[in-house]
Protein backbone atom coordinates (compact mmCIF):
# COMPACT_ATOMS: atom_id res chain seq x y z
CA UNK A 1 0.00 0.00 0.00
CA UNK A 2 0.93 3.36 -0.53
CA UNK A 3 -0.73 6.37 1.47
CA UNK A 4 -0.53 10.21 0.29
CA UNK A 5 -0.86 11.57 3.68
CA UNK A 6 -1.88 15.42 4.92
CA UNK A 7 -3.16 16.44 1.31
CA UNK A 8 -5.55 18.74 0.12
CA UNK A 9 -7.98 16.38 -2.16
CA UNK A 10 -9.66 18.10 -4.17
CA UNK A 11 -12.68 16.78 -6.22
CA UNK A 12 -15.58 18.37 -8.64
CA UNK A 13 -17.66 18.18 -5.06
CA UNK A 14 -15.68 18.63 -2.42
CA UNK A 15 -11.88 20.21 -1.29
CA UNK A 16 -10.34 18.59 1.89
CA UNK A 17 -8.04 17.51 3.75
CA UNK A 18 -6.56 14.08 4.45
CA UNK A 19 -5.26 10.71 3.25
CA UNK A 20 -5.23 8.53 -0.18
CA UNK A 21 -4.55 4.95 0.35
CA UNK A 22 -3.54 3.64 -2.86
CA UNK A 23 -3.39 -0.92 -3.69
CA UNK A 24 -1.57 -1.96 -6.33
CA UNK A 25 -3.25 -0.20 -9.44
CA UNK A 26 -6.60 1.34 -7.69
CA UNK A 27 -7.67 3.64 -4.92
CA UNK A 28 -8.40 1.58 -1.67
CA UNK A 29 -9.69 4.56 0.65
CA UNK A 30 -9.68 7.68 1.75
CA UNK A 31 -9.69 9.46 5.17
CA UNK A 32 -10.33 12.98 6.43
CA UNK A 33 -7.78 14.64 8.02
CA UNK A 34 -7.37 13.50 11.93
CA UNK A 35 -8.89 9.57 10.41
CA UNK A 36 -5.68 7.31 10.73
CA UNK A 37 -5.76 4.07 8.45
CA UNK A 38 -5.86 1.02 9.73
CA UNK A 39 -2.58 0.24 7.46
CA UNK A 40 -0.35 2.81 7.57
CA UNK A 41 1.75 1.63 10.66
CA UNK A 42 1.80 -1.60 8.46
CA UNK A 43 5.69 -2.76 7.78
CA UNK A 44 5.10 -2.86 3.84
CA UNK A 45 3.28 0.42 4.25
CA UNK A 46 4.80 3.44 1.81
CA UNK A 47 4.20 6.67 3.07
CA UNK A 48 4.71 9.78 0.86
CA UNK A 49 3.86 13.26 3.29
CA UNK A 50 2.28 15.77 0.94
CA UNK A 51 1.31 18.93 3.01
CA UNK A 52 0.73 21.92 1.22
CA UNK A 53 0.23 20.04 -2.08
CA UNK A 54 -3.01 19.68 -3.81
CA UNK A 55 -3.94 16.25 -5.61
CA UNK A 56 -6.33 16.20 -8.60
CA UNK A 57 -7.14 13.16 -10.85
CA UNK A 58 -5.02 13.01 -13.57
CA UNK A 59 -5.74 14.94 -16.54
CA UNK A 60 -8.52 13.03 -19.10
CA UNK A 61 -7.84 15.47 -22.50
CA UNK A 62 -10.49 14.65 -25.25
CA UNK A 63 -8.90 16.61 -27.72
CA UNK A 64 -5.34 16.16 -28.68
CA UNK A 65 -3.45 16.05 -32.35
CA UNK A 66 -0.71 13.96 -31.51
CA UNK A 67 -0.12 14.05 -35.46
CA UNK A 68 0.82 10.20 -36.03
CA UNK A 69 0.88 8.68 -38.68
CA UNK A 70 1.92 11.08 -41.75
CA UNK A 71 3.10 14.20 -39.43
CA UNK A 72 5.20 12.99 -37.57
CA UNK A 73 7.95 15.50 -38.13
CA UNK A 74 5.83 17.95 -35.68
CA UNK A 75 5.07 15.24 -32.94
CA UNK A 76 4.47 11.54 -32.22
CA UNK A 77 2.59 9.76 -30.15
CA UNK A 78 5.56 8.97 -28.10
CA UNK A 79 6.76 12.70 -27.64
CA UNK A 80 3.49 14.22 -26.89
CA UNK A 81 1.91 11.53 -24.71
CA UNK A 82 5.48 12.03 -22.66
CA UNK A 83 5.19 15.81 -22.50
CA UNK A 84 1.29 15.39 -21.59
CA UNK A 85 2.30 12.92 -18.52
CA UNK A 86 5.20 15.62 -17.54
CA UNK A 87 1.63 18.05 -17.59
CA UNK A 88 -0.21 15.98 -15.58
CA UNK A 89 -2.78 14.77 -18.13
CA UNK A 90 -2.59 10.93 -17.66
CA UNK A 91 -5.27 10.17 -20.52
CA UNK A 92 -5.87 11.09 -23.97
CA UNK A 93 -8.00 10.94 -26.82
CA UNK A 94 -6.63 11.90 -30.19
CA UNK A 95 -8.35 13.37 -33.14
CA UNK A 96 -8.43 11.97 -36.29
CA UNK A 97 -7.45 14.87 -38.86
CA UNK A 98 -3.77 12.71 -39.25
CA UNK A 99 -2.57 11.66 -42.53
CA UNK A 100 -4.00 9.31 -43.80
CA UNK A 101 -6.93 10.91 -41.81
CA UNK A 102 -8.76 7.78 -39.47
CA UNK A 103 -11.98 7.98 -41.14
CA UNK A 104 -12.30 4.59 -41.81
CA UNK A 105 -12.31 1.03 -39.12
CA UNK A 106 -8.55 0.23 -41.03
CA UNK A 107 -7.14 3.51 -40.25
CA UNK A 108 -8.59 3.21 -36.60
CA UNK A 109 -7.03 -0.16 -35.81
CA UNK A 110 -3.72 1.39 -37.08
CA UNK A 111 -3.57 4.21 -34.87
CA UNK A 112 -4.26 1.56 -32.01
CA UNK A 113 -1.52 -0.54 -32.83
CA UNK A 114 1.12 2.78 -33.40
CA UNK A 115 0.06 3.77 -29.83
CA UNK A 116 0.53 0.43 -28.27
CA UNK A 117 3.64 0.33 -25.94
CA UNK A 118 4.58 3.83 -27.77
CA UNK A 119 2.07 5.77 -25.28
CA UNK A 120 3.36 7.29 -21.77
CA UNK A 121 -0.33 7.85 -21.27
CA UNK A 122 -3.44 5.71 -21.53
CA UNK A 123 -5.03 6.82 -25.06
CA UNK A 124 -8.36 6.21 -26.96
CA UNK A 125 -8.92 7.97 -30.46
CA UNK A 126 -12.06 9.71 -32.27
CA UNK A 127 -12.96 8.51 -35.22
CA UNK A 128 -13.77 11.28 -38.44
CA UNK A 129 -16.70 11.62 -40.33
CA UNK A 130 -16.73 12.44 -43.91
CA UNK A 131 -19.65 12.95 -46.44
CA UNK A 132 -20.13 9.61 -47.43
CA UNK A 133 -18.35 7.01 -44.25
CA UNK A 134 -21.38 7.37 -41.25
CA UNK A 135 -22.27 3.42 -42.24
CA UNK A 136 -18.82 2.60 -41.68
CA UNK A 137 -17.75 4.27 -38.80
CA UNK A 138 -21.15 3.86 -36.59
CA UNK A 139 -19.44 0.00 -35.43
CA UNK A 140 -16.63 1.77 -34.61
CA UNK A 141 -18.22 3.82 -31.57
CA UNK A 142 -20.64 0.79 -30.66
CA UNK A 143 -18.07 -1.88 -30.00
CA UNK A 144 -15.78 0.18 -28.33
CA UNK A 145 -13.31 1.29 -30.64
CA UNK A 146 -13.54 4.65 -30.68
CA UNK A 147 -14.52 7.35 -28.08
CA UNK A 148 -16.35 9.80 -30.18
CA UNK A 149 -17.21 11.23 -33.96
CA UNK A 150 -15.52 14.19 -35.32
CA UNK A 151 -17.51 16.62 -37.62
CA UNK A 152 -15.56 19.32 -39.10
CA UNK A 153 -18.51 21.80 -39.95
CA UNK A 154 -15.11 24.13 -40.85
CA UNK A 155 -12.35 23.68 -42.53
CA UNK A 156 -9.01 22.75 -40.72
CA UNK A 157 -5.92 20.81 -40.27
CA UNK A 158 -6.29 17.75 -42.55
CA UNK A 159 -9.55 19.36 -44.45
CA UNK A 160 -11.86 16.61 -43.47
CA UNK A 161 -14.90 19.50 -43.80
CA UNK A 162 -18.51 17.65 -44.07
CA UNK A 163 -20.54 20.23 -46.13
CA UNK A 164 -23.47 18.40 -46.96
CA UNK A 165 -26.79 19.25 -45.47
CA UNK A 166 -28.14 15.98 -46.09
CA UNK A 167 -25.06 14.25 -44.61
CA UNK A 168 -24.63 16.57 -41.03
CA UNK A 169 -28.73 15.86 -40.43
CA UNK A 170 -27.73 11.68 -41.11
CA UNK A 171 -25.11 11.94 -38.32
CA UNK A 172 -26.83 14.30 -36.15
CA UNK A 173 -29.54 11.81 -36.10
CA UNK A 174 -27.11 9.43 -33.88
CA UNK A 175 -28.18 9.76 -30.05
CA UNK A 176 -25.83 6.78 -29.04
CA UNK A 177 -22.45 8.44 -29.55
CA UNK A 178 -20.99 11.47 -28.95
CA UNK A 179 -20.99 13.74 -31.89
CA UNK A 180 -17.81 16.17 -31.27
CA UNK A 181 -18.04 19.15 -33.93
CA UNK A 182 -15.51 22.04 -35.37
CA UNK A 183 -17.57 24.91 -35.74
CA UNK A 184 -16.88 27.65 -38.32
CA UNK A 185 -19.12 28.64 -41.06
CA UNK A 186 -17.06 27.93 -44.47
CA UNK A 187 -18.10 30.49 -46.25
CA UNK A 188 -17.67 33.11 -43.78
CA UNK A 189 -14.21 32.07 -43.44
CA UNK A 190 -13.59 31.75 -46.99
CA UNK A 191 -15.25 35.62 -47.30
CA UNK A 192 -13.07 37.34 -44.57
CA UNK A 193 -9.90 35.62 -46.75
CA UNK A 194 -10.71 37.46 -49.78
CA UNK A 195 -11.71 40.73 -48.16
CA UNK A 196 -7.96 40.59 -46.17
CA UNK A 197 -6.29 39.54 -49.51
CA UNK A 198 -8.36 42.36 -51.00
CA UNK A 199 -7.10 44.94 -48.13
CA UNK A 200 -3.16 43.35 -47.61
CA UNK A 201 -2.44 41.69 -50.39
CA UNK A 202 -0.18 38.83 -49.46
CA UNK A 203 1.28 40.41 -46.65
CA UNK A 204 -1.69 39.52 -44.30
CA UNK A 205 -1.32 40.65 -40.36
CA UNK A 206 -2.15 37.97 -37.96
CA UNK A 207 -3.80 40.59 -36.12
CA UNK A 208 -6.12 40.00 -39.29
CA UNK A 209 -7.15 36.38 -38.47
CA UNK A 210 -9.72 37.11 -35.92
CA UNK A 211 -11.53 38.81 -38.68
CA UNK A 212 -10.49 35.83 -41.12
CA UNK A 213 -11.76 33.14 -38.71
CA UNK A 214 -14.14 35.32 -37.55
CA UNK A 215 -16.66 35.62 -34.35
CA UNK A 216 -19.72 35.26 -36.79
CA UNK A 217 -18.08 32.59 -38.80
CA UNK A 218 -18.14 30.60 -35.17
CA UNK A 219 -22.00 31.83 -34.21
CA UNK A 220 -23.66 30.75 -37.24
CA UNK A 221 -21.79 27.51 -37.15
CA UNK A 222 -22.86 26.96 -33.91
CA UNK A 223 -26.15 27.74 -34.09
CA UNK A 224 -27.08 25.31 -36.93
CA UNK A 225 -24.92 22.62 -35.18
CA UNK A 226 -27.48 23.14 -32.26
CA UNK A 227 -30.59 23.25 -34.38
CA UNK A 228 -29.47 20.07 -35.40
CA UNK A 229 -29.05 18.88 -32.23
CA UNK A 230 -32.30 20.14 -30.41
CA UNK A 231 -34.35 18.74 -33.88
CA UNK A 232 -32.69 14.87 -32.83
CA UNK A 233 -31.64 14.62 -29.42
CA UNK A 234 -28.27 14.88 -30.23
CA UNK A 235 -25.32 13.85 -27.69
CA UNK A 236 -23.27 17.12 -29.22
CA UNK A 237 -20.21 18.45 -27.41
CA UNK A 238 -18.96 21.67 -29.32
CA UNK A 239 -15.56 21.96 -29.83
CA UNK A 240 -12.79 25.10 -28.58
CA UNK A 241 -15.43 27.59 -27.55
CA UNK A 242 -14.31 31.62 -27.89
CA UNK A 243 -17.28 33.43 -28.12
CA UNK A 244 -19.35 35.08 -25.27
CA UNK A 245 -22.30 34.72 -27.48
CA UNK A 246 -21.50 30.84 -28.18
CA UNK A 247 -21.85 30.31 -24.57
CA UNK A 248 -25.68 31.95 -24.20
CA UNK A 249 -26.56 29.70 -26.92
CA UNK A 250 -25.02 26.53 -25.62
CA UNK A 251 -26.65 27.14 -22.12
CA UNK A 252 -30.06 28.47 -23.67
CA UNK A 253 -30.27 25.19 -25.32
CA UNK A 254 -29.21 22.45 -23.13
CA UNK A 255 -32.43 23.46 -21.34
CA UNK A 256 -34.16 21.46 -24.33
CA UNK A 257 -31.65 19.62 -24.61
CA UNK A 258 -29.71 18.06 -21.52
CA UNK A 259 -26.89 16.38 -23.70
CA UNK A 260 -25.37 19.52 -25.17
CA UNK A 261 -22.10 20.39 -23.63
CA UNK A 262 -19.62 23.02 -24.41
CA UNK A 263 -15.42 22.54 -24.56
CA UNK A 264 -12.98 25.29 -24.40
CA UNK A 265 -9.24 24.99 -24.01
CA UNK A 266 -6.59 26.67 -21.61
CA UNK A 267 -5.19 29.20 -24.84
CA UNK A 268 -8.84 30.92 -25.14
CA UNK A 269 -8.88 31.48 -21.36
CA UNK A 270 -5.33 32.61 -21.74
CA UNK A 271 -4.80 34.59 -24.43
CA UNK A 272 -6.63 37.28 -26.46
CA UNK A 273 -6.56 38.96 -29.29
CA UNK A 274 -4.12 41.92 -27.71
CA UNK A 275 -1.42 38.91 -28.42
CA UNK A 276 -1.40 38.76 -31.93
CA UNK A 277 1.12 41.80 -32.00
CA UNK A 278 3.29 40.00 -29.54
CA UNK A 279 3.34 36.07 -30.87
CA UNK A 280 2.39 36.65 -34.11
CA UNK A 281 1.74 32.80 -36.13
CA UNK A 282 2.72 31.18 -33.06
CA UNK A 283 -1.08 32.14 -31.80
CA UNK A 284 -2.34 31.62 -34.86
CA UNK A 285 -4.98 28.82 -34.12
CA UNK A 286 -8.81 27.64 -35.32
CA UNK A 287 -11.38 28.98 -34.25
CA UNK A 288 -9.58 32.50 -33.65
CA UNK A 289 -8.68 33.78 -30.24
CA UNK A 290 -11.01 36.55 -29.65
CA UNK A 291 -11.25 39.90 -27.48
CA UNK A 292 -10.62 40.36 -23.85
CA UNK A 293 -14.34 40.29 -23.48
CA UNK A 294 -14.42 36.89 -24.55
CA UNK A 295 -11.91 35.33 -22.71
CA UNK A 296 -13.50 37.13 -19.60
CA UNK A 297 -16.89 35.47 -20.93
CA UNK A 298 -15.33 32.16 -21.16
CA UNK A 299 -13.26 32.42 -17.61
CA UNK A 300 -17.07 32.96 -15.89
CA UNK A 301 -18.28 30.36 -17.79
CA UNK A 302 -15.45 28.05 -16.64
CA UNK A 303 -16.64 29.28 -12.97
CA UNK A 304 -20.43 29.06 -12.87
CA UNK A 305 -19.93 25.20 -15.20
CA UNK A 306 -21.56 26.43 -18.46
CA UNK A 307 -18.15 25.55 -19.93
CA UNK A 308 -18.20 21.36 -19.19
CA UNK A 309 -14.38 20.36 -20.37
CA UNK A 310 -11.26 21.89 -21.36
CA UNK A 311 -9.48 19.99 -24.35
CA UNK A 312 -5.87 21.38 -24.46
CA UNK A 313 -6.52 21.16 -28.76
CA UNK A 314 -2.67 20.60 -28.47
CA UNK A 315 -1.74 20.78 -32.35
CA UNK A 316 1.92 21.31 -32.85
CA UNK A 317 3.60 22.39 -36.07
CA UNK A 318 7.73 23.40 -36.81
CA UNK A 319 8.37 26.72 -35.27
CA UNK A 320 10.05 27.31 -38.33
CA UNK A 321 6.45 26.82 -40.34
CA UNK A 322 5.00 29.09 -37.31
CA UNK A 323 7.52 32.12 -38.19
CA UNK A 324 6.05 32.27 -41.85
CA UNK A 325 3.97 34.56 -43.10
CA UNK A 326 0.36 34.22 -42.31
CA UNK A 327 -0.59 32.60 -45.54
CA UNK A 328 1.96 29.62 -45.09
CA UNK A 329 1.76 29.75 -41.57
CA UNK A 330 -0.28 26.57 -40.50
CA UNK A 331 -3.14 26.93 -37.43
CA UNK A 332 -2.32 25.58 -34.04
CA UNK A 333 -0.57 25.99 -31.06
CA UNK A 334 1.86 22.65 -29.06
CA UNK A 335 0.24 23.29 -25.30
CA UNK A 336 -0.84 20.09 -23.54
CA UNK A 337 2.25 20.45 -21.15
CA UNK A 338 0.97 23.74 -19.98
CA UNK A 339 -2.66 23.26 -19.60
CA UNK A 340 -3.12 22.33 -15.90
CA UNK A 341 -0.84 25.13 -14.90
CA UNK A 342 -2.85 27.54 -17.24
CA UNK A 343 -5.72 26.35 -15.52
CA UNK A 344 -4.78 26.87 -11.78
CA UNK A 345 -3.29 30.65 -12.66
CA UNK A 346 -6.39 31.18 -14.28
CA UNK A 347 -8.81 30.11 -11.27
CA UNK A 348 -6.98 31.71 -9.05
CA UNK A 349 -6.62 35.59 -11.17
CA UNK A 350 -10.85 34.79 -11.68
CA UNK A 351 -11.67 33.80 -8.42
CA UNK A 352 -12.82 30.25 -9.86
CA UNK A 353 -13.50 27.59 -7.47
CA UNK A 354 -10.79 24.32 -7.83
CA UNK A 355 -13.84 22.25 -7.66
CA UNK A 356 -14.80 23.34 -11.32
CA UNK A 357 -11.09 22.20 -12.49
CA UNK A 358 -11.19 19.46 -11.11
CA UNK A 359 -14.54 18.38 -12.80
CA UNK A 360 -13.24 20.07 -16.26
CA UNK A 361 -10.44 18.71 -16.21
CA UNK A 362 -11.06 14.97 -15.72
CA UNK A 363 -13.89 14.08 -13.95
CA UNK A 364 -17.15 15.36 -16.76
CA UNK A 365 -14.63 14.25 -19.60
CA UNK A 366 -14.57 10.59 -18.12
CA UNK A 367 -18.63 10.79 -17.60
CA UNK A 368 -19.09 12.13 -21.19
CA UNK A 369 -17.09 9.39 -22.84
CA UNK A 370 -18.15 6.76 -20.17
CA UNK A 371 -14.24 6.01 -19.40
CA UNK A 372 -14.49 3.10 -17.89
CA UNK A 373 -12.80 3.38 -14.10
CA UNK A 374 -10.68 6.76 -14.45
CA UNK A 375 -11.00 10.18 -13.65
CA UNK A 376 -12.12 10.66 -10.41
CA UNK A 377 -10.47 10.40 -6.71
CA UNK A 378 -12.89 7.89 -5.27
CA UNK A 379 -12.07 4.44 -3.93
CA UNK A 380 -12.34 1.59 -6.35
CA UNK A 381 -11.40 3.93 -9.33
CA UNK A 382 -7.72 3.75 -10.96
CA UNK A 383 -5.11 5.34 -9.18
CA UNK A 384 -4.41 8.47 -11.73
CA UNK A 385 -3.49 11.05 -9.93
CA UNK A 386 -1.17 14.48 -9.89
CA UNK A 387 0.30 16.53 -7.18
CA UNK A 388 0.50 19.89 -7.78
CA UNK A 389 2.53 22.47 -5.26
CA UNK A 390 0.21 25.36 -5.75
CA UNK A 391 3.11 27.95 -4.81
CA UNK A 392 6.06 26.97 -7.08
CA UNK A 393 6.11 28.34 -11.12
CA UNK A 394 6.08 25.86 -13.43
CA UNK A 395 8.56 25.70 -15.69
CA UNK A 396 7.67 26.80 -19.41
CA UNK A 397 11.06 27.31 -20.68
CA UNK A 398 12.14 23.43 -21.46
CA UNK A 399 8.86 22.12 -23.14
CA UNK A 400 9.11 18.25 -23.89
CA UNK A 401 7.44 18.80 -27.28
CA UNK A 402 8.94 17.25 -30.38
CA UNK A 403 8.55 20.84 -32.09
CA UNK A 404 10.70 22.38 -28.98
CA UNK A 405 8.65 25.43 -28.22
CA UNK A 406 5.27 26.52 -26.95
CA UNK A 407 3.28 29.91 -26.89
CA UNK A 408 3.30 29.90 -23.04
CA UNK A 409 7.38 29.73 -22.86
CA UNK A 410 7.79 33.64 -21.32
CA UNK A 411 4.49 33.52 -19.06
CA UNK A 412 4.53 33.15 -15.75
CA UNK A 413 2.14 30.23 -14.70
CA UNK A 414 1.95 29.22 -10.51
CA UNK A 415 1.11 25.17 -10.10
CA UNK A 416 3.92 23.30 -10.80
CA UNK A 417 3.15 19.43 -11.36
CA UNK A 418 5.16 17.29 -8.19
CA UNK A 419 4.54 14.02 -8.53
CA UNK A 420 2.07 12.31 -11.16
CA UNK A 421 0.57 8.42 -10.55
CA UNK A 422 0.01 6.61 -13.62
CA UNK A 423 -2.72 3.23 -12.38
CA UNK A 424 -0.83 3.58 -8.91
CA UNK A 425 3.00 3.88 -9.85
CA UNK A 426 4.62 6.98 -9.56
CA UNK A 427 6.18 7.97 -13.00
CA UNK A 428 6.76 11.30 -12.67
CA UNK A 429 8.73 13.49 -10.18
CA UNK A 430 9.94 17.02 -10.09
CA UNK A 431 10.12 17.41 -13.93
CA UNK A 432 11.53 13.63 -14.62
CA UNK A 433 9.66 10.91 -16.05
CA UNK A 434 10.34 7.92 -13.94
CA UNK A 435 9.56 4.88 -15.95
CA UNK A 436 12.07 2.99 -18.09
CA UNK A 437 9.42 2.79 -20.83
CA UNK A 438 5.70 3.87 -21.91
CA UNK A 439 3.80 2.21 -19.92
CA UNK A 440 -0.24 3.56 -21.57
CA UNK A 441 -3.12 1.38 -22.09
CA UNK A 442 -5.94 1.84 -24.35
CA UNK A 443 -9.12 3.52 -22.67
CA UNK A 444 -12.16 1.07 -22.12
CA UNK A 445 -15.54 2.63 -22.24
CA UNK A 446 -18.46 1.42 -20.73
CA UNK A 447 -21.29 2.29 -23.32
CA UNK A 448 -24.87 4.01 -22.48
């Protein structure tokens, strides 16, 4: 046995103080502070002293482009499942805009067998939809296989964009899977292109791409997605939230329907778009980041739980392809590493409780996706689990990425990742992965 003794445990119910007992692989018990265990004078006993840290469940990030296969000179699944344990996040789900992109059973089972013994992390992956592969993939999601279905109602990385009518009503019509959707209008986007070509030329800002990518292009998107969704009952999580109005529409209608839930990620509640004169491509991301007002929309929403999950959307490219100009420059940002530590600066400059977090940042991501015995801090559950020491800085200067750099490298960021338990082991401390090898399994998910 191993006890975590005189912690602060904090849940998506509850903050406290006291004892983890932790057998084998699992959580055996916990006790309020003062409660002794009945094992911890036990000769075998381990006991790690942890006061003044704070233990959360380990990470559970639904929304990762670890870029394997046909990328892989950004990132791998072994790099970025390594710097994601180093951040704390001890699951992952990746997305499926890869090349080839996994649209297709084959393409699933290939990603499965890159991952195995390659992972640091325990993984699962979403499968994509296209115009024409819902017959296909539907198995996929009801034997286990995959977590979710990605619908890119925009275009993006990998330009996997569904833009038939008939096609987004035949998958929105599926209430047994979650339907996880990209929302920009196309033709928006494609009309705030050729009104900056018309006003730059080919020297486009990246102050520009806010009005590119823009706030409408996001609303209308989003507001057809949940039409859709209200017309069937759909089990719709949209994706990277960043606009104040986006959230009023997302709460307004999971009063109709109770399924809807909204994602954001730590860069929207980070950034803004005052920080386009400052990082220039290396913020350039889709959706846009948006105003001050938004991310101050999106922070409340984080507090009062209209936002349900964060997804780090970590999506590394070459910093070299990030210093080109904005037409070359590709969209998205390495920041998986960083997202916990985001998270806790953020609740703590917006007054937003640690409860909400912790339920962000694991626990309503292993509900959605009905992750079968993870992401929570109760007894019986497995022993995932990271110690943060809410005091120190964490250190943004020597990112594990493949690509070498991150956005957040000159910020200053308090909650620096201690210790991190992996199904009961501990494999990381102070910065340094412990293991001799990967040792991730695939998520199992227990199906409504």
């Amino acid at each position: 046995m191993i006890y975590l003794t005189d912690v602060t445990i904090i849940t998506g119910d509850a903050i406290r103080e006291g004892t983890v007992g932790l057998d084998h692989d699992r959580i055996a018990g916990i006790w309020a502070d003062g409660d002794v265990p009945t094992g911890l004078a036990a000769p075998d006993a381990a006991i790690i002293p942890l006061k003044g840290m704070w233990l959360f469940a380990g990470g559970i990030d639904a929304h990762v482009h670890f870029r394997e296969p046909g990328l892989t000179d950004k990132a791998d699944f072994a790099s970025e499942s390594r710097a994601a344990l180093l951040g704390g996040v001890t699951s992952v789900i990746d997305m499926p805009n890869t090349n080839p992109p996994t649209t297709s059973r084959e393409r699933l089972e290939e990603k499965l067998r890159m991952a195995s013994g390659r992972s640091w992390v325990h993984y699962g992956f979403h499968i994509g939809a296209t115009n024409d592969n819902l017959d296909e993939i539907l198995p996929c999601i009801q034997d286990g296989s995959a977590a979710g279905i990605k619908v890119f109602m925009g275009s993006s990385t990998g330009n996997m964009l569904v833009d038939r009518d008939e096609t987004l009503e035949r998958i929105f019509r599926v209430t047994d899977a979650e339907i996880l959707v990209h929302c920009e209008d196309e033709t928006l986007v494609r009309q705030g292109l050729e009104q900056a070509r018309e006003r730059y030329g080919e020297n486009i800002p990246f102050s520009a791409h806010p009005s590119i990518r823009s706030r409408e292009a996001c609303i209308r998107s989003t507001e057809k997605a949940l039409g859709m969704a209200l017309r069937h009952g759909t089990r719709l999580h949209v994706l990277h939230v960043t606009t104040a109005e986006e959230i009023r529409m997302i709460s307004a209608a999971k009063e109709k329907n109770p399924f809807l839930l909204a994602e954001t990620s730590a860069n929207y509640l980070w950034f803004c778009d005052k920080d386009y004169d400052r990082l220039g491509g290396k913020l350039k991301c889709n959706p846009a980041v948006k105003t001050e007002a938004d991310r101050s929309a999106l922070r409340k929403a984080l507090a009062d739980g209209s936002i349900d999950t964060i997804g780090s959307d970590h999506a590394p490219h070459r910093e070299e392809e990030k210093d080109r100009p904005y037409l070359s420059c590709p969209s998205g940002m390495p920041s998986i590493q960083q997202s916990l530590p985001v998270l806790l600066t953020v609740a703590a400059e917006a007054d937003i409780p640690l409860t909400r977090i912790a339920r962000a940042f694991s626990e309503k991501t292993a509900k959605v996706f009905g992750i079968r015995d993870r992401g929570r801090i109760a007894p019986g559950y497995k022993a995932d689990l990271v110690v943060i020491d809410p005091t120190a800085k964490a250190d943004t200067s020597h990112p594990a990425y493949k690509c070498g750099w991150t956005p957040y490298r000159d910020e200053t960021l308090t909650g620096a990742v201690r210790m991190v338990f992996l199904d009961g082991k501990m494999v990381v401390r102070d910065g340094r992965i412990l293991s001799e090898r990967p040792e991730g399994q695939p998520l199992q998910y227990d199906r409504r």
